[in-house]
PDB file of N, CA and C in Angstrom:
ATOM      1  N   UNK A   1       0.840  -1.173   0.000  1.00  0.00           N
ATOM      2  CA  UNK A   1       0.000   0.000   0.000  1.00  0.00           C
ATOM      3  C   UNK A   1       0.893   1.247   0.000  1.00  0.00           C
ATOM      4  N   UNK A   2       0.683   2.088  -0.788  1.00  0.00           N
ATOM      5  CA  UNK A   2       1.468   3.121  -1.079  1.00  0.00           C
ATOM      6  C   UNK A   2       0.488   4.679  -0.118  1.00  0.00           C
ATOM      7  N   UNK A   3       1.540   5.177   0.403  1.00  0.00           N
ATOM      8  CA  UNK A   3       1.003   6.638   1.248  1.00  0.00           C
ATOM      9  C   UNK A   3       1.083   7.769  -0.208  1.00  0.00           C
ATOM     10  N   UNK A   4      -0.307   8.296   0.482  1.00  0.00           N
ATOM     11  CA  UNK A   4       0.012   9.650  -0.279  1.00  0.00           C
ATOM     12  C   UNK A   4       0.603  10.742  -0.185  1.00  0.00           C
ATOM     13  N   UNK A   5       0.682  11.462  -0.454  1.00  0.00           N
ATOM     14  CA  UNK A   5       1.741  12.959   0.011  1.00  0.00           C
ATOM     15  C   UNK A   5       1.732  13.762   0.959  1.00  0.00           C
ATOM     16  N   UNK A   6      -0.468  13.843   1.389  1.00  0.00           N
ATOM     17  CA  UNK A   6      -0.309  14.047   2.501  1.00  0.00           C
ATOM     18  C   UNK A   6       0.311  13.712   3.517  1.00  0.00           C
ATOM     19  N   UNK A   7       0.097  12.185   3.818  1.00  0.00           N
ATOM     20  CA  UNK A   7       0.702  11.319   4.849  1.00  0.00           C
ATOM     21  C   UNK A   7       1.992  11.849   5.100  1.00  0.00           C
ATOM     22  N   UNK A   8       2.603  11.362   3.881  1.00  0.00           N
ATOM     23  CA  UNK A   8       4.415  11.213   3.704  1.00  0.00           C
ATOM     24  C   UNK A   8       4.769  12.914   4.304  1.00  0.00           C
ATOM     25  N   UNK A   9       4.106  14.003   3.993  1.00  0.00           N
ATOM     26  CA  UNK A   9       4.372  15.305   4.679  1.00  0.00           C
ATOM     27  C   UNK A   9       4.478  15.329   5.441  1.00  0.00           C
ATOM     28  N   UNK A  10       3.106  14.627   5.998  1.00  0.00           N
ATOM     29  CA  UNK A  10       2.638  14.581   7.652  1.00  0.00           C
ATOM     30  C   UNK A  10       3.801  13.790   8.392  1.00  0.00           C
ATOM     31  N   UNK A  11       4.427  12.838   8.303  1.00  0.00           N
ATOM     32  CA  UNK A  11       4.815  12.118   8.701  1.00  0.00           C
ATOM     33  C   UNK A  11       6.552  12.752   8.747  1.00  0.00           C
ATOM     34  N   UNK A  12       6.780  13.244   7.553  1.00  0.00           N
ATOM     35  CA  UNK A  12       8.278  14.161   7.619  1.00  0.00           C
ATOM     36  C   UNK A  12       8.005  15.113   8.838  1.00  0.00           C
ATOM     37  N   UNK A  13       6.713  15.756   8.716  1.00  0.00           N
ATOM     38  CA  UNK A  13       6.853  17.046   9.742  1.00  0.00           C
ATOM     39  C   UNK A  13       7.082  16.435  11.421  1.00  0.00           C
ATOM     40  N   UNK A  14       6.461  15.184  11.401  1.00  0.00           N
ATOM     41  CA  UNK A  14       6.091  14.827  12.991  1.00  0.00           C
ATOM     42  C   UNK A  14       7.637  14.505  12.595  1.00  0.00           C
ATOM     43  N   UNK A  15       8.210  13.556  12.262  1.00  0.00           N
ATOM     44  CA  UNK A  15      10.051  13.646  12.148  1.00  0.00           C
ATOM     45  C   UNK A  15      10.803  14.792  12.696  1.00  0.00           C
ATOM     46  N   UNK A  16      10.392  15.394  11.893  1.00  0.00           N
ATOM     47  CA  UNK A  16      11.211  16.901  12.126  1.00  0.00           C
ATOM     48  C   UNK A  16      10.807  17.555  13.415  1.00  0.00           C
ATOM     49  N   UNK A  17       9.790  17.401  13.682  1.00  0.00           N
ATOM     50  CA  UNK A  17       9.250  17.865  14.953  1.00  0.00           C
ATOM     51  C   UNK A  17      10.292  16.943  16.285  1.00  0.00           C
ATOM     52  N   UNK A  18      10.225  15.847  16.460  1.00  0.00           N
ATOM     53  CA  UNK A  18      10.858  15.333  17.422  1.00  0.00           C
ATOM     54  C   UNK A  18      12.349  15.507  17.154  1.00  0.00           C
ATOM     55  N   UNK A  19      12.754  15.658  16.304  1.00  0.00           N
ATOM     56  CA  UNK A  19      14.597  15.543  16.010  1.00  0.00           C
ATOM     57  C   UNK A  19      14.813  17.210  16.462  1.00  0.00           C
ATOM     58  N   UNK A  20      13.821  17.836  16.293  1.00  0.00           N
ATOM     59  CA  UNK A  20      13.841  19.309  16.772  1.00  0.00           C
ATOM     60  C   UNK A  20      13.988  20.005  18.234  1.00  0.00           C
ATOM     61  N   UNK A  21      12.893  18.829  19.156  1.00  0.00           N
ATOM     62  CA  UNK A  21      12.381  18.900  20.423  1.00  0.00           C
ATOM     63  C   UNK A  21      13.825  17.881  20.968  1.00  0.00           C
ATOM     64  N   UNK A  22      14.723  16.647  20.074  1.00  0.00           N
ATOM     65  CA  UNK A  22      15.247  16.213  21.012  1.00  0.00           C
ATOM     66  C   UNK A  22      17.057  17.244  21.004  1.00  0.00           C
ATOM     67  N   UNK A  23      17.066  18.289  20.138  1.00  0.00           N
ATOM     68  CA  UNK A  23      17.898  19.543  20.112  1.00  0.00           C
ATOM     69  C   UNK A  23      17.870  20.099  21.401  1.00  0.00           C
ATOM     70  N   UNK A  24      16.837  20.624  20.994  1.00  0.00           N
ATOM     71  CA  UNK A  24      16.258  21.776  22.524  1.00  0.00           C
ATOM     72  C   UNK A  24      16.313  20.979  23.458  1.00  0.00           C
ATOM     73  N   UNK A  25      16.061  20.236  23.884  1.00  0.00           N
ATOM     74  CA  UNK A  25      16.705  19.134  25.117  1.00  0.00           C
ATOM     75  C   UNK A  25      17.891  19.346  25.216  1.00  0.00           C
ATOM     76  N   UNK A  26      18.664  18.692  24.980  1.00  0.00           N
ATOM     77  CA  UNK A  26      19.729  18.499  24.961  1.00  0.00           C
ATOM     78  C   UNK A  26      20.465  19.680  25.354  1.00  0.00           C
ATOM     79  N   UNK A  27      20.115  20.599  24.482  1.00  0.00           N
ATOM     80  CA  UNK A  27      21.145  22.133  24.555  1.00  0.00           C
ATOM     81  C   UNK A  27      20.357  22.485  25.186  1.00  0.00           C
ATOM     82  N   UNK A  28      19.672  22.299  25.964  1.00  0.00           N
ATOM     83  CA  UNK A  28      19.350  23.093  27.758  1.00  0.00           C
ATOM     84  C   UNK A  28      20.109  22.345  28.873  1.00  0.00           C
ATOM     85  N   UNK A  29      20.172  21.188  28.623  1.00  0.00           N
ATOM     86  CA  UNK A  29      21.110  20.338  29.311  1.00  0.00           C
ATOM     87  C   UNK A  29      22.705  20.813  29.491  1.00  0.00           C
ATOM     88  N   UNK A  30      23.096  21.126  28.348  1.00  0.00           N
ATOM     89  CA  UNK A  30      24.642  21.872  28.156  1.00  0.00           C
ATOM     90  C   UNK A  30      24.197  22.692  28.249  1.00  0.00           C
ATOM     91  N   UNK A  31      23.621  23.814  27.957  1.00  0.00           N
ATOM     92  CA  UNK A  31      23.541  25.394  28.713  1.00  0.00           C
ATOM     93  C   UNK A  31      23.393  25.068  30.079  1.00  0.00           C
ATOM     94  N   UNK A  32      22.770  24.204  30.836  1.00  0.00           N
ATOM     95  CA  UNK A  32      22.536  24.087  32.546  1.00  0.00           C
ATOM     96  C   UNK A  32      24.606  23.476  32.973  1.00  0.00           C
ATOM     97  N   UNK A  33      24.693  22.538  32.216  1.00  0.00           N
ATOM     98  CA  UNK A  33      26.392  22.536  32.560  1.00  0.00           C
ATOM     99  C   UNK A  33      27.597  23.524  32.539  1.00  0.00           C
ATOM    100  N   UNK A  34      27.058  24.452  30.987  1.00  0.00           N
ATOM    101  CA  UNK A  34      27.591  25.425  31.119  1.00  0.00           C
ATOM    102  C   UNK A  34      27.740  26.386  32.267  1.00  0.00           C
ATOM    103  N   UNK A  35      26.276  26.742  32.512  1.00  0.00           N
ATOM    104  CA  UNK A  35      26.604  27.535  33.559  1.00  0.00           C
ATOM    105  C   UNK A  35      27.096  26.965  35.048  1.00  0.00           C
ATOM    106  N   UNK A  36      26.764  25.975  35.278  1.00  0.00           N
ATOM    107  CA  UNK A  36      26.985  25.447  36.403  1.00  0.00           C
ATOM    108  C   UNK A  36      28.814  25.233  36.684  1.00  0.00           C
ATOM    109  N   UNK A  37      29.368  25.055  35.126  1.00  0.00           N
ATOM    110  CA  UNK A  37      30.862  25.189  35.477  1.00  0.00           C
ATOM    111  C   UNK A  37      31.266  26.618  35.622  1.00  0.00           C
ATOM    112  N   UNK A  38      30.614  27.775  35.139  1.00  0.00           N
ATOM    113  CA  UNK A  38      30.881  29.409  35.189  1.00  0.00           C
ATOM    114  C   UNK A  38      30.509  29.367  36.860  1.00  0.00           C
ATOM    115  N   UNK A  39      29.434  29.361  36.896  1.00  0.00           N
ATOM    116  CA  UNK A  39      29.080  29.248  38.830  1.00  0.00           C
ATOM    117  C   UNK A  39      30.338  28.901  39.785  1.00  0.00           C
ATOM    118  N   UNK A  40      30.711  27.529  39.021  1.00  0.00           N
ATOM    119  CA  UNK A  40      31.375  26.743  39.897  1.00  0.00           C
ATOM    120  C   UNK A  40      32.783  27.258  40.095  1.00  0.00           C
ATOM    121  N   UNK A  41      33.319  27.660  38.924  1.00  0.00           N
ATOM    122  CA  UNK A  41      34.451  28.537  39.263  1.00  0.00           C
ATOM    123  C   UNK A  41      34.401  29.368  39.562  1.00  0.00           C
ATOM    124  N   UNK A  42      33.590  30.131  39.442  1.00  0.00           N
ATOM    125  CA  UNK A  42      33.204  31.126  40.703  1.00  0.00           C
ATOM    126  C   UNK A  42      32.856  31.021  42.463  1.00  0.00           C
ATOM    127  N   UNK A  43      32.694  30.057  42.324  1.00  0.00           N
ATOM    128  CA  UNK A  43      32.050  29.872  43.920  1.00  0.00           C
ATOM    129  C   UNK A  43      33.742  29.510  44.813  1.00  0.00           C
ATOM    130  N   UNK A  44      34.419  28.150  43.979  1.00  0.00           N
ATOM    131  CA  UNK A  44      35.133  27.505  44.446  1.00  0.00           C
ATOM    132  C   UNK A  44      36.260  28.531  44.483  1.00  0.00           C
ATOM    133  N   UNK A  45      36.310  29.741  44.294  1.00  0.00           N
ATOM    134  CA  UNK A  45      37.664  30.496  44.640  1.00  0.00           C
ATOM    135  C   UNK A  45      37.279  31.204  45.914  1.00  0.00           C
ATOM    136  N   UNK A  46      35.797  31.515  45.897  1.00  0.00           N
ATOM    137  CA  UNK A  46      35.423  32.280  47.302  1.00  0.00           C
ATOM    138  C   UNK A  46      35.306  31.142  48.247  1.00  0.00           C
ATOM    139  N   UNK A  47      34.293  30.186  48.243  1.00  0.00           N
ATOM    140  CA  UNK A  47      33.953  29.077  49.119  1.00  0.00           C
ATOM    141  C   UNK A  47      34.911  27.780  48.583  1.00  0.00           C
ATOM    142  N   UNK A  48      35.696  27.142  49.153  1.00  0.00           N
ATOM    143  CA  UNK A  48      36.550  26.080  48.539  1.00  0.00           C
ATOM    144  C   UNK A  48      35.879  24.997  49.018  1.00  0.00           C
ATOM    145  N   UNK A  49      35.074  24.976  50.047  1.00  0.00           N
ATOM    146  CA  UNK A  49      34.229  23.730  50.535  1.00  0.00           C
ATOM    147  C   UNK A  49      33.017  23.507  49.233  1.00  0.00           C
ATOM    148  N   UNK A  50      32.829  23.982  48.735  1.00  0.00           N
ATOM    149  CA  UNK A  50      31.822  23.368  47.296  1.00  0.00           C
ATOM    150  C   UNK A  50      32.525  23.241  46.199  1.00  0.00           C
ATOM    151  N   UNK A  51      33.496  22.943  46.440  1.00  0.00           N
ATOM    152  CA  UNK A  51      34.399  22.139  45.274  1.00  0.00           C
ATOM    153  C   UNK A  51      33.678  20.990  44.770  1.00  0.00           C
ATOM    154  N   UNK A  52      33.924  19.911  45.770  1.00  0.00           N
ATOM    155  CA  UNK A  52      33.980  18.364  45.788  1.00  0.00           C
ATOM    156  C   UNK A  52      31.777  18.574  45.370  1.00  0.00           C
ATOM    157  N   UNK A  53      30.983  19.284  46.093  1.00  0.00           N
ATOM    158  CA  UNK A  53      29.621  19.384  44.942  1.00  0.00           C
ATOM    159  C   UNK A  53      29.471  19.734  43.802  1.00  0.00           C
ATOM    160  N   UNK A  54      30.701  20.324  43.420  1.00  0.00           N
ATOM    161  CA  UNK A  54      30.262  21.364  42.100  1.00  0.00           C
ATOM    162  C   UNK A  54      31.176  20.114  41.031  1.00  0.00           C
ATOM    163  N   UNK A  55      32.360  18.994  41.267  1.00  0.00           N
ATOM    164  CA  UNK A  55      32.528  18.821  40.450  1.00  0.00           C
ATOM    165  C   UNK A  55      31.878  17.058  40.361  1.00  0.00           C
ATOM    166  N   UNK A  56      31.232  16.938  41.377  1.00  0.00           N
ATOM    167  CA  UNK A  56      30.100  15.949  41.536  1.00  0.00           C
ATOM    168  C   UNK A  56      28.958  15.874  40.370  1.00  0.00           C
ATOM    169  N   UNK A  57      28.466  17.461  40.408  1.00  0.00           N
ATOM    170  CA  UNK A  57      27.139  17.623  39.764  1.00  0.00           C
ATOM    171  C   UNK A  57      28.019  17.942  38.225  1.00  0.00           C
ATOM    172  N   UNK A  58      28.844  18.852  37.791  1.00  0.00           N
ATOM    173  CA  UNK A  58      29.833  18.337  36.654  1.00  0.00           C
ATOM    174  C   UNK A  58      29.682  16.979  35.917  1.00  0.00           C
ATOM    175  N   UNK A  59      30.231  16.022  36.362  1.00  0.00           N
ATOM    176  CA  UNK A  59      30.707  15.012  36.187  1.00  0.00           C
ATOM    177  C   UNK A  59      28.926  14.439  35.792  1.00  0.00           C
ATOM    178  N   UNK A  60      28.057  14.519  36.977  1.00  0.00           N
ATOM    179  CA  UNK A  60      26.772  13.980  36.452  1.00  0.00           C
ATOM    180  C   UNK A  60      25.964  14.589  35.370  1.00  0.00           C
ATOM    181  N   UNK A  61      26.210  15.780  35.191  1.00  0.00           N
ATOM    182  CA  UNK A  61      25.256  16.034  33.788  1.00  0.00           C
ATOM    183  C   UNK A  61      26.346  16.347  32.694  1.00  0.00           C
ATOM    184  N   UNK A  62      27.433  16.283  32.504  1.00  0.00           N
ATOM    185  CA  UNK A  62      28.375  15.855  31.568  1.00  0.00           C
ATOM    186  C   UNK A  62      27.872  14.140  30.997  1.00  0.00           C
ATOM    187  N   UNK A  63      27.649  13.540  32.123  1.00  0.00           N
ATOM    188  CA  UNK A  63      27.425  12.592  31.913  1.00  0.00           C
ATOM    189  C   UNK A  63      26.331  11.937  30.944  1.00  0.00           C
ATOM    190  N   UNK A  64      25.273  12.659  31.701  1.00  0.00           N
ATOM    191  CA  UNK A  64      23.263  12.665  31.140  1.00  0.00           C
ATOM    192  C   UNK A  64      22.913  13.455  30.543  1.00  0.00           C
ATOM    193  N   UNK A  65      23.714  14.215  29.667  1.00  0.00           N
ATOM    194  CA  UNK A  65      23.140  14.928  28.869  1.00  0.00           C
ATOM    195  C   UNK A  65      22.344  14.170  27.558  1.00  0.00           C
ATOM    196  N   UNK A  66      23.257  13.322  26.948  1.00  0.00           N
ATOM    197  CA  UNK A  66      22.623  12.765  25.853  1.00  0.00           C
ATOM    198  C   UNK A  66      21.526  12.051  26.613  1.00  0.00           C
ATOM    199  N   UNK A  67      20.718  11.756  27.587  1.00  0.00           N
ATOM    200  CA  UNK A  67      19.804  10.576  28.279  1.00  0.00           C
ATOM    201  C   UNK A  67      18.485  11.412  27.526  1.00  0.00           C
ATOM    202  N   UNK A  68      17.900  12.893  27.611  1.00  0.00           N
ATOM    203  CA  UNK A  68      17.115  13.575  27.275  1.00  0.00           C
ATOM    204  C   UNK A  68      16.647  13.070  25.372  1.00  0.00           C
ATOM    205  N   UNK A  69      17.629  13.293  24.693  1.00  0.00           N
ATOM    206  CA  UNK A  69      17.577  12.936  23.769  1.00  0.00           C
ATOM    207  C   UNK A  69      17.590  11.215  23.602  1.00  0.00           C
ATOM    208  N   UNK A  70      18.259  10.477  24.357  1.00  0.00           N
ATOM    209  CA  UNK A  70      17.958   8.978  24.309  1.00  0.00           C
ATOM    210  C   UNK A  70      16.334   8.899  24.028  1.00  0.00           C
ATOM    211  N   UNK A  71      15.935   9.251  25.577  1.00  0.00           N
ATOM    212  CA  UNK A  71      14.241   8.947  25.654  1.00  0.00           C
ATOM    213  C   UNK A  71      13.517   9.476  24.615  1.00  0.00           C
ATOM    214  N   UNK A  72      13.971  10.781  24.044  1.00  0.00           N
ATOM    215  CA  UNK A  72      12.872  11.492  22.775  1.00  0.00           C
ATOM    216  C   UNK A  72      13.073  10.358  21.306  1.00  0.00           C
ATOM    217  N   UNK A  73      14.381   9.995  21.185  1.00  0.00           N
ATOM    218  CA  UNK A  73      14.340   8.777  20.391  1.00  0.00           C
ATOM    219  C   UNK A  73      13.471   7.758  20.556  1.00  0.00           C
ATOM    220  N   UNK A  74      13.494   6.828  21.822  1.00  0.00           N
ATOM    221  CA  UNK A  74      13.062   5.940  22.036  1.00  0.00           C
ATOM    222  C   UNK A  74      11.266   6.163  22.430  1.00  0.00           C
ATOM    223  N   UNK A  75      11.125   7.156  22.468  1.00  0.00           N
ATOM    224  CA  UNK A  75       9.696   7.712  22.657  1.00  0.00           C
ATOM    225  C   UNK A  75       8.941   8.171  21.250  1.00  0.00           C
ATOM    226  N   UNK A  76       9.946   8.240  20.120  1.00  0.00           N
ATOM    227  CA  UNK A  76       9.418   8.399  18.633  1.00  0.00           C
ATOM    228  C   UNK A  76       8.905   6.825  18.343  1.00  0.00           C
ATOM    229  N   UNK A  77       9.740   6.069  18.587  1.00  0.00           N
ATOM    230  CA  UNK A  77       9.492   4.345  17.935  1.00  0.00           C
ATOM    231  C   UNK A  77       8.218   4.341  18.462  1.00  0.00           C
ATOM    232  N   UNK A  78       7.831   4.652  19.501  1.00  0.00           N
ATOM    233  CA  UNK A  78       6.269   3.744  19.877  1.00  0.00           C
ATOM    234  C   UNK A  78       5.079   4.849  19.108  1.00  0.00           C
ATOM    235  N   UNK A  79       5.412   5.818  18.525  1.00  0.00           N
ATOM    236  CA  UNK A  79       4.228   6.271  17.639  1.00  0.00           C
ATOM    237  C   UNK A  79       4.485   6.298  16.410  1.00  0.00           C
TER     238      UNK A  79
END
């Protein structure tokens, strides 16, 4: 059975729509690391006791950033 053009549009746009939404994820994720390393070198020259948190929380969303975009992938397959 062959789709018609509507469909096949329809179906590019919902594409484009999630590969779009799993962007903006993501790069809020690195803008939140970003700043959190600007913070962090900032804090850790005044307060040296939030070192060992700041390069905790570092290390974890360095980590999970791509996880946002994992799930928007894996959340396209089931529709």
């Amino acid at each position: 059975m062959f789709l018609d053009s509507t469909q096949l549009i329809l179906q590019y746009i919902q594409g484009k729509f999630w590969l779009i939404t799993a962007i903006v994820i993501s790069s809020v994720y690195l803008c939140i690391l970003y700043k959190m390393v600007i913070k962090g070198f900032r804090d850790k020259g005044v307060y040296p006791a939030n070192g060992p948190k700041f390069y905790l929380a570092q290390a974890y969303l360095s980590f999970m950033w791509p996880a946002p975009l994992y799930l928007v992938l894996r959340i396209t397959e089931y529709i």
